[in-house]
Each structure stands twice: as C-alpha cells, then as structure tokens.
PDB file of N, CA and C in Angstrom:
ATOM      1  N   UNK A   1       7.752   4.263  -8.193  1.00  0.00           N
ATOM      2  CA  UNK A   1       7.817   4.701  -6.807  1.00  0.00           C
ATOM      3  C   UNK A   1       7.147   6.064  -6.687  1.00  0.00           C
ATOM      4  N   UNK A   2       6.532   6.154  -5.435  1.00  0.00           N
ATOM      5  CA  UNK A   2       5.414   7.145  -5.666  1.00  0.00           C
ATOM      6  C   UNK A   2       6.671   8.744  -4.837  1.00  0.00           C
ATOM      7  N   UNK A   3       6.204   9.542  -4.862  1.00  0.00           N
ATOM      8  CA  UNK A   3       6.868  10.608  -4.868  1.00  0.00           C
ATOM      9  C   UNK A   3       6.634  10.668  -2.917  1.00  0.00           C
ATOM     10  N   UNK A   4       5.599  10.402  -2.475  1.00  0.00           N
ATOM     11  CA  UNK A   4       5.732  10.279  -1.298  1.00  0.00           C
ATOM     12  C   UNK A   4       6.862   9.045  -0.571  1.00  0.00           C
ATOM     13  N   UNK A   5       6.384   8.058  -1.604  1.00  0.00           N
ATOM     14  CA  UNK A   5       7.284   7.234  -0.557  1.00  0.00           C
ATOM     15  C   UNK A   5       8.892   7.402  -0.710  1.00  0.00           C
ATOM     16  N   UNK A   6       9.110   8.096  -1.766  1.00  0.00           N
ATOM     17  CA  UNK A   6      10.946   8.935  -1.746  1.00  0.00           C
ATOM     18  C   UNK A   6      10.958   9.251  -0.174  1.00  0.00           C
ATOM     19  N   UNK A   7       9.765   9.783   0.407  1.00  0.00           N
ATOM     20  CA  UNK A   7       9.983  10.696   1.728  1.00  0.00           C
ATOM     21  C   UNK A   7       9.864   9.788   2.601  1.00  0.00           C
ATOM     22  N   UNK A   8      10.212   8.193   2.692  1.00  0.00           N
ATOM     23  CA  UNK A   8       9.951   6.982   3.367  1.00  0.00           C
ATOM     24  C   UNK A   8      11.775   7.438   3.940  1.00  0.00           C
ATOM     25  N   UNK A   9      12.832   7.526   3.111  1.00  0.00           N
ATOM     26  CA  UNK A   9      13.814   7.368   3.617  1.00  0.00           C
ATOM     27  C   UNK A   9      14.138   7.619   4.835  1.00  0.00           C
ATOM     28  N   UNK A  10      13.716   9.321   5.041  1.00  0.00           N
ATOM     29  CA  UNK A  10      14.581  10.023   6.245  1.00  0.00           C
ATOM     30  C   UNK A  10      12.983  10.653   6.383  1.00  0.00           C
ATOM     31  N   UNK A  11      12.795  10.084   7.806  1.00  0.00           N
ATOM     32  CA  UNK A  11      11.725  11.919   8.239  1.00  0.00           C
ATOM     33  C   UNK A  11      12.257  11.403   9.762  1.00  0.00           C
ATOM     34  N   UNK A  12      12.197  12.872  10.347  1.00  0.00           N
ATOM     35  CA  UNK A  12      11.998  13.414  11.639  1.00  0.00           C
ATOM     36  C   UNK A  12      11.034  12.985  12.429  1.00  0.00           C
ATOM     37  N   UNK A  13      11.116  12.253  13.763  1.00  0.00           N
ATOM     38  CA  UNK A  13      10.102  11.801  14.425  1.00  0.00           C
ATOM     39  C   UNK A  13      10.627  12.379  16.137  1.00  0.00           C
ATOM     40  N   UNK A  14       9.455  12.297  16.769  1.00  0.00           N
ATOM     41  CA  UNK A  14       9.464  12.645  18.224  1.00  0.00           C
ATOM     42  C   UNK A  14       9.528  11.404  18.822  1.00  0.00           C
ATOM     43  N   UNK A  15      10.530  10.834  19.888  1.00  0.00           N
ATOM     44  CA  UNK A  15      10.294   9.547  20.507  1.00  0.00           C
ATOM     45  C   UNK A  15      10.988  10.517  21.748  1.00  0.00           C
ATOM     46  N   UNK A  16       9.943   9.809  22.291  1.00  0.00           N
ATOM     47  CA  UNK A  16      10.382   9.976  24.094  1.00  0.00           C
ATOM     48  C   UNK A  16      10.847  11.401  24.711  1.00  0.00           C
ATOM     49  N   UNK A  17      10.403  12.248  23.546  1.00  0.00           N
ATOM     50  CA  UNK A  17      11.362  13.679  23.869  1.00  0.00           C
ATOM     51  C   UNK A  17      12.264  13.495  23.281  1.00  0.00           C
ATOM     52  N   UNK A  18      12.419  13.226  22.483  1.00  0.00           N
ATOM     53  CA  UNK A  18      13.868  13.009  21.281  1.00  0.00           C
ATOM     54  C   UNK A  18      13.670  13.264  20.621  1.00  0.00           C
ATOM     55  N   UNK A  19      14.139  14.478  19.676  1.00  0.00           N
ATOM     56  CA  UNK A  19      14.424  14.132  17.995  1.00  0.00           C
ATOM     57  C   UNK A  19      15.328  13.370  17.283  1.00  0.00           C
ATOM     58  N   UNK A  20      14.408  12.025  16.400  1.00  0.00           N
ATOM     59  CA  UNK A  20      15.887  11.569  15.915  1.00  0.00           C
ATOM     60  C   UNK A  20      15.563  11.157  14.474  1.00  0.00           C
ATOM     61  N   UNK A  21      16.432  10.755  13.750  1.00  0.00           N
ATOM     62  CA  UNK A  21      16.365  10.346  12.582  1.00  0.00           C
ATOM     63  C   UNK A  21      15.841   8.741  12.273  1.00  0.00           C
ATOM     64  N   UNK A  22      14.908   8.729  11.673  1.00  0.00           N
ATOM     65  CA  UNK A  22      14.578   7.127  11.108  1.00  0.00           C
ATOM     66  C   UNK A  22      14.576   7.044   9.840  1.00  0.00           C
ATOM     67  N   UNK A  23      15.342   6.197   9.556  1.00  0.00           N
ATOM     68  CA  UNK A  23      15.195   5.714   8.045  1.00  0.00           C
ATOM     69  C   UNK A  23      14.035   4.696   7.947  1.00  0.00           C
ATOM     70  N   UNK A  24      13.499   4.719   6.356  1.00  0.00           N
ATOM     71  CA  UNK A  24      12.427   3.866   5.990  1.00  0.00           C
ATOM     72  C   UNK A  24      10.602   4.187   7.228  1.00  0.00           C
ATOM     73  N   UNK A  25      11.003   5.119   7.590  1.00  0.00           N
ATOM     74  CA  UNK A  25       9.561   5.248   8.447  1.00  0.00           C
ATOM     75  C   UNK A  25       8.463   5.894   7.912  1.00  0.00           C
ATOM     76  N   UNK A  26       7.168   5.198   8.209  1.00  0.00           N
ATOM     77  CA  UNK A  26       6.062   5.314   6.950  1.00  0.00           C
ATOM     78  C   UNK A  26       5.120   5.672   7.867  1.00  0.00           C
ATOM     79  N   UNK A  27       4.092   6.849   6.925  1.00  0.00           N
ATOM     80  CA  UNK A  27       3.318   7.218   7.553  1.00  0.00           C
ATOM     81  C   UNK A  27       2.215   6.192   8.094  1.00  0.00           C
ATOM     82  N   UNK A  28       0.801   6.373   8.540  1.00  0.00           N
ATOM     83  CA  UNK A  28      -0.219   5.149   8.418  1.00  0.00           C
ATOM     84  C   UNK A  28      -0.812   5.313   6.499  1.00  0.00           C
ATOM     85  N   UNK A  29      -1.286   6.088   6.420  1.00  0.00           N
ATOM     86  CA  UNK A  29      -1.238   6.681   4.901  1.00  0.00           C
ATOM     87  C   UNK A  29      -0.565   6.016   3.796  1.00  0.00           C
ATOM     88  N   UNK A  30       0.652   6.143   4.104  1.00  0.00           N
ATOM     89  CA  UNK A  30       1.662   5.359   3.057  1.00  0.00           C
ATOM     90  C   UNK A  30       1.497   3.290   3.868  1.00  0.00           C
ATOM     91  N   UNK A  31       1.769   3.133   4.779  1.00  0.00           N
ATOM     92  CA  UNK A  31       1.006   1.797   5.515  1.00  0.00           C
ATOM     93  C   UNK A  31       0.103   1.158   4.614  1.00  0.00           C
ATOM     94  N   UNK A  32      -0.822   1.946   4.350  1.00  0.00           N
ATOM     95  CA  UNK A  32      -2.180   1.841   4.080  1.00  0.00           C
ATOM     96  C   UNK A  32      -2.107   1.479   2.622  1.00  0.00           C
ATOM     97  N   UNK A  33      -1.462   1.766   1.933  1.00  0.00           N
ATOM     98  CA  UNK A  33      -0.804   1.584   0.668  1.00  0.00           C
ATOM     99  C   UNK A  33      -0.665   0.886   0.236  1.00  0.00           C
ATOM    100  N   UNK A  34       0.518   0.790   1.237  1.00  0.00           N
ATOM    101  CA  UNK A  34       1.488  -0.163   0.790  1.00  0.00           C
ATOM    102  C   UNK A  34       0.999  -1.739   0.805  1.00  0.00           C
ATOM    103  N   UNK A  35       0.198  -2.065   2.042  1.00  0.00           N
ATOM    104  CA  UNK A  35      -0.450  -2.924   1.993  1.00  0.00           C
ATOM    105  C   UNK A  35      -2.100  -3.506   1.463  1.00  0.00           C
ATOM    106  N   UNK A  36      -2.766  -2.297   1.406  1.00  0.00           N
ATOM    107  CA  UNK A  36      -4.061  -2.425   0.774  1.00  0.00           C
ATOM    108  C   UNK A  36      -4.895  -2.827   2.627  1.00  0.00           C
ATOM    109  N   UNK A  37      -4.755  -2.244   3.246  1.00  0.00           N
ATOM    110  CA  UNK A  37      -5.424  -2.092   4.411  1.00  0.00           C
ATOM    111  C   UNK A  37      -5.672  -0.716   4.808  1.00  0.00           C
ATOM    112  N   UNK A  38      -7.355  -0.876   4.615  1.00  0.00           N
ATOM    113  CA  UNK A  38      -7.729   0.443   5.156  1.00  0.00           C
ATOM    114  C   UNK A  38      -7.046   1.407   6.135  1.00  0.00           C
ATOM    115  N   UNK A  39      -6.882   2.923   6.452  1.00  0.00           N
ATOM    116  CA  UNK A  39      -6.577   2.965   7.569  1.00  0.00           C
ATOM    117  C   UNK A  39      -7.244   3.044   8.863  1.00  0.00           C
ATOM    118  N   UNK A  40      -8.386   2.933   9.006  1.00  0.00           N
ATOM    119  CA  UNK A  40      -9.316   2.629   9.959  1.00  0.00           C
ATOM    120  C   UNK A  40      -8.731   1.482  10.974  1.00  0.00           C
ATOM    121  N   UNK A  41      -8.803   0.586   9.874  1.00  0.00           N
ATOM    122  CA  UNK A  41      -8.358  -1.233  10.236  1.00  0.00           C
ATOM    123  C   UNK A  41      -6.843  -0.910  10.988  1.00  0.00           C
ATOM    124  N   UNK A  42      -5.921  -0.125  10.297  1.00  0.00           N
ATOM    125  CA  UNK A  42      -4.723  -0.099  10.739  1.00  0.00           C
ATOM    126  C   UNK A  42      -4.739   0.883  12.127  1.00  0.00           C
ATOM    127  N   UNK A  43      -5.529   1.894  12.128  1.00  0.00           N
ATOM    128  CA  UNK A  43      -5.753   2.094  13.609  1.00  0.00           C
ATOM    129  C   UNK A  43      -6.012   1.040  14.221  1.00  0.00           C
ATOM    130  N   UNK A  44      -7.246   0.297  14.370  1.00  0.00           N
ATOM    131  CA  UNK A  44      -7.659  -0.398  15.227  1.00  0.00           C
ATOM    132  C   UNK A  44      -6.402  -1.796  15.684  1.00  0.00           C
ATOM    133  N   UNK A  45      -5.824  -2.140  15.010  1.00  0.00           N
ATOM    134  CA  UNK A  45      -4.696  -3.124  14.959  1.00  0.00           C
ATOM    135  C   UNK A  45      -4.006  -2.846  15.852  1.00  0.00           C
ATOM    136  N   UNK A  46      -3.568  -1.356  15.874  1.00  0.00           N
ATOM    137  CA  UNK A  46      -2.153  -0.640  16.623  1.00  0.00           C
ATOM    138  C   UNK A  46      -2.850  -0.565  17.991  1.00  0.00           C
ATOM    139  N   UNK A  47      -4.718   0.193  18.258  1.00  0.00           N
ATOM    140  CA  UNK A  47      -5.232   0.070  19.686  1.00  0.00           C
ATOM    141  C   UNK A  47      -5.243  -1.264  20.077  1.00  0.00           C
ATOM    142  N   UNK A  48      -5.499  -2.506  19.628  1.00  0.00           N
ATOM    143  CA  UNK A  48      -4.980  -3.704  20.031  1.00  0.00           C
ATOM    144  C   UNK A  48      -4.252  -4.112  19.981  1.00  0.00           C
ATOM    145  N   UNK A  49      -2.832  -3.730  20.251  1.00  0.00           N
ATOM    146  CA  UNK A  49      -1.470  -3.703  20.163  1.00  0.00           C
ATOM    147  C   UNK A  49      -0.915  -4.938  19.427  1.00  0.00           C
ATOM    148  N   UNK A  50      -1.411  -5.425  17.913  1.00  0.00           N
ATOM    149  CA  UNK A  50      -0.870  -5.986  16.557  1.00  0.00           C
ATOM    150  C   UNK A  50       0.182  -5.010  16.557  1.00  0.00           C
ATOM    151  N   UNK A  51       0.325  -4.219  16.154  1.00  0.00           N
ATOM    152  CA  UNK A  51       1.087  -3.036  15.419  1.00  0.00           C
ATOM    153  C   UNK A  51       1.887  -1.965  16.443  1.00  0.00           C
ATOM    154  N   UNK A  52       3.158  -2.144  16.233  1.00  0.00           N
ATOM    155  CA  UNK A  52       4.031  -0.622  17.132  1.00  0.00           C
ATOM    156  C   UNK A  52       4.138   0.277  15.854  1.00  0.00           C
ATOM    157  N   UNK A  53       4.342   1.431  16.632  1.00  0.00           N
ATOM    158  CA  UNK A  53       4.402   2.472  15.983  1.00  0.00           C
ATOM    159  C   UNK A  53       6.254   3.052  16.427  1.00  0.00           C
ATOM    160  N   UNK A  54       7.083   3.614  15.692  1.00  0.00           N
ATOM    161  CA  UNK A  54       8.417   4.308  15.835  1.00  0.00           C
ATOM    162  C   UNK A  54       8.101   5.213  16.789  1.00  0.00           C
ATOM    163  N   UNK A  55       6.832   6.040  16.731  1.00  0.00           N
ATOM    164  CA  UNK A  55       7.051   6.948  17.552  1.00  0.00           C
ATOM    165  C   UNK A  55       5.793   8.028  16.863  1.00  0.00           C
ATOM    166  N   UNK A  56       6.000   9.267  16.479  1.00  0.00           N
ATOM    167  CA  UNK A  56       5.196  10.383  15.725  1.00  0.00           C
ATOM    168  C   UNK A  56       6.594  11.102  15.242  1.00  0.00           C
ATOM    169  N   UNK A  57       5.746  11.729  13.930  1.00  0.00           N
ATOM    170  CA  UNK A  57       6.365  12.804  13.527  1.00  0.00           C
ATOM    171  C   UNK A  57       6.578  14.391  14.048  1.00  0.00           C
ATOM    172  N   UNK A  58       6.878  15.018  13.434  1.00  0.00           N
ATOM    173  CA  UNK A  58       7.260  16.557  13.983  1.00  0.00           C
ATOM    174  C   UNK A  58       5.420  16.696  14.026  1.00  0.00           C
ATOM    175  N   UNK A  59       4.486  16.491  12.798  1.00  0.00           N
ATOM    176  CA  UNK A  59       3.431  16.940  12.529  1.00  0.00           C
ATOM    177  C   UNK A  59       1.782  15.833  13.265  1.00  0.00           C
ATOM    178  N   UNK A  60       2.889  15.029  14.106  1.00  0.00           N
ATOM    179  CA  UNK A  60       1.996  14.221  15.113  1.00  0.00           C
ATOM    180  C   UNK A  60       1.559  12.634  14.283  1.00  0.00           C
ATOM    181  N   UNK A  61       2.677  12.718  13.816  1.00  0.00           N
ATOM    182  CA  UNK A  61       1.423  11.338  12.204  1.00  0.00           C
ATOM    183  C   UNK A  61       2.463   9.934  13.232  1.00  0.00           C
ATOM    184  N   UNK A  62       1.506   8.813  13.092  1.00  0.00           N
ATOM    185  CA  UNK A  62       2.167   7.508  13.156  1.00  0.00           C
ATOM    186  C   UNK A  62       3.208   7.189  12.357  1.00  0.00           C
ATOM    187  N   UNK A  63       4.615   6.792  13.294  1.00  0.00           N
ATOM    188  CA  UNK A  63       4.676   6.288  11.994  1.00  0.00           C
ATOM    189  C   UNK A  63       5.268   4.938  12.222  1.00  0.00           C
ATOM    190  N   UNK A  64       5.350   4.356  10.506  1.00  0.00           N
ATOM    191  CA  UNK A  64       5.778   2.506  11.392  1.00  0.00           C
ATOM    192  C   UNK A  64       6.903   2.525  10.510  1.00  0.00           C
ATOM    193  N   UNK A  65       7.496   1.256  10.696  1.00  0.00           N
ATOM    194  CA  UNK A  65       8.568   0.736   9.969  1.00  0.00           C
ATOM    195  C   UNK A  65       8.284  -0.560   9.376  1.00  0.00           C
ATOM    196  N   UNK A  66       9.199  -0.716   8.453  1.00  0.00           N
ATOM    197  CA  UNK A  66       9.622  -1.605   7.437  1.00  0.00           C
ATOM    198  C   UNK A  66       8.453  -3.067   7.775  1.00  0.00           C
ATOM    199  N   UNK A  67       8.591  -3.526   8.557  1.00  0.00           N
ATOM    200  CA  UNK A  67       7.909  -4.520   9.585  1.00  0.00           C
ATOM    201  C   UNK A  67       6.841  -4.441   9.698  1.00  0.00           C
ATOM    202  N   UNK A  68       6.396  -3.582  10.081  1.00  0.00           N
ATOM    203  CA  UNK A  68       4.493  -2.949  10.096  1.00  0.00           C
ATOM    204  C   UNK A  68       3.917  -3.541   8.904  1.00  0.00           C
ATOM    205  N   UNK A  69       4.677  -3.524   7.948  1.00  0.00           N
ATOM    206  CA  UNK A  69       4.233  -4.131   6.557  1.00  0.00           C
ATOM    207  C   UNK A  69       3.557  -5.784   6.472  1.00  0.00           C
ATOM    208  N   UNK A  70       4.859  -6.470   6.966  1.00  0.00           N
ATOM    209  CA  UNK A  70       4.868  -8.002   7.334  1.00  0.00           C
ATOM    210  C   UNK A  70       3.889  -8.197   8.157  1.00  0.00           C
ATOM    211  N   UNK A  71       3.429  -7.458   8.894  1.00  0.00           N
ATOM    212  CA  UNK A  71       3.170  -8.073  10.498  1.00  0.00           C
ATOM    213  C   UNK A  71       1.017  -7.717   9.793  1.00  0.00           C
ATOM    214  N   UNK A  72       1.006  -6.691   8.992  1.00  0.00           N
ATOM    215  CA  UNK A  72      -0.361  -6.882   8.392  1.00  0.00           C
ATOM    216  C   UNK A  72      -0.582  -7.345   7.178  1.00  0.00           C
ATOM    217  N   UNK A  73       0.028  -8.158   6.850  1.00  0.00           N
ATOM    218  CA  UNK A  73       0.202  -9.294   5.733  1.00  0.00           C
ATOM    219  C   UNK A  73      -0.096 -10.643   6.265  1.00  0.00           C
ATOM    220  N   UNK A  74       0.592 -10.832   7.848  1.00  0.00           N
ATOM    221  CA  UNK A  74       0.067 -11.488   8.373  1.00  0.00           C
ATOM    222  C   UNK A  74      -1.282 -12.158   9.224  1.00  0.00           C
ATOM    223  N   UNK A  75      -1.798 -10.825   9.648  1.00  0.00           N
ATOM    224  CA  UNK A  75      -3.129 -10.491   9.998  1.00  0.00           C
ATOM    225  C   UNK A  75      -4.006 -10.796   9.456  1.00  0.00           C
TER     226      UNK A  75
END
C-alpha cells in the first residue's frame, strides 16, 4: 500500500460550503492509479458526466470515491 493511499482514509473536502469528512476519497491522481487510466481520460469522463466527483478538497483536487473505480473499469 502506497503511502499516499494511507491518506485515502480521511481527507477534508469542500461540498456545497461544507466542510466534511469522507472516508476512502481519492484524489484523480490516486484514480489514475488505481485503475491504470490516464488522467486526462479521467477528466474527460467526469466533463461527460461518466464520473461524479465527492466534491474538492481544502487544496481544490477532485475527489472520487470507492465507485469511481468500478464505474472506469467499466468504461
């Protein structure tokens, strides 16, 4: 397990004017990884709404969940 994805558990995200806690939420970066899909490709997926995003982080990054995984496996 890579030392980033330890930081998959808990990060801080902005939704709606909210700060809240998500577990398992992955950057596009770690996404990108995890599945072996460029992140280019994984932008373009999410502008053709394949892919939701949780929300952003404190530092503005996408991020997805658990699912995001499945759903470009399927693709």
């Amino acid at each position: 397990m890579l030392e980033q994805d330890a930081a998959l558990t808990e990060q801080r995200i902005r939704m709606k004017g909210e700060d809240m806690l998500r577990s398992h939420a992955m950057t596009i970066g770690q996404l990108s990884r995890r599945s072996g899909v460029p992140v280019k490709v994984l932008r373009h997926y999410e502008d053709l709404g394949f892919l939701y995003t949780l929300g952003r982080s404190e530092s503005n990054y996408r991020l997805f969940g658990e699912e995001a995984v499945w759903c470009v496996q399927v693709i």
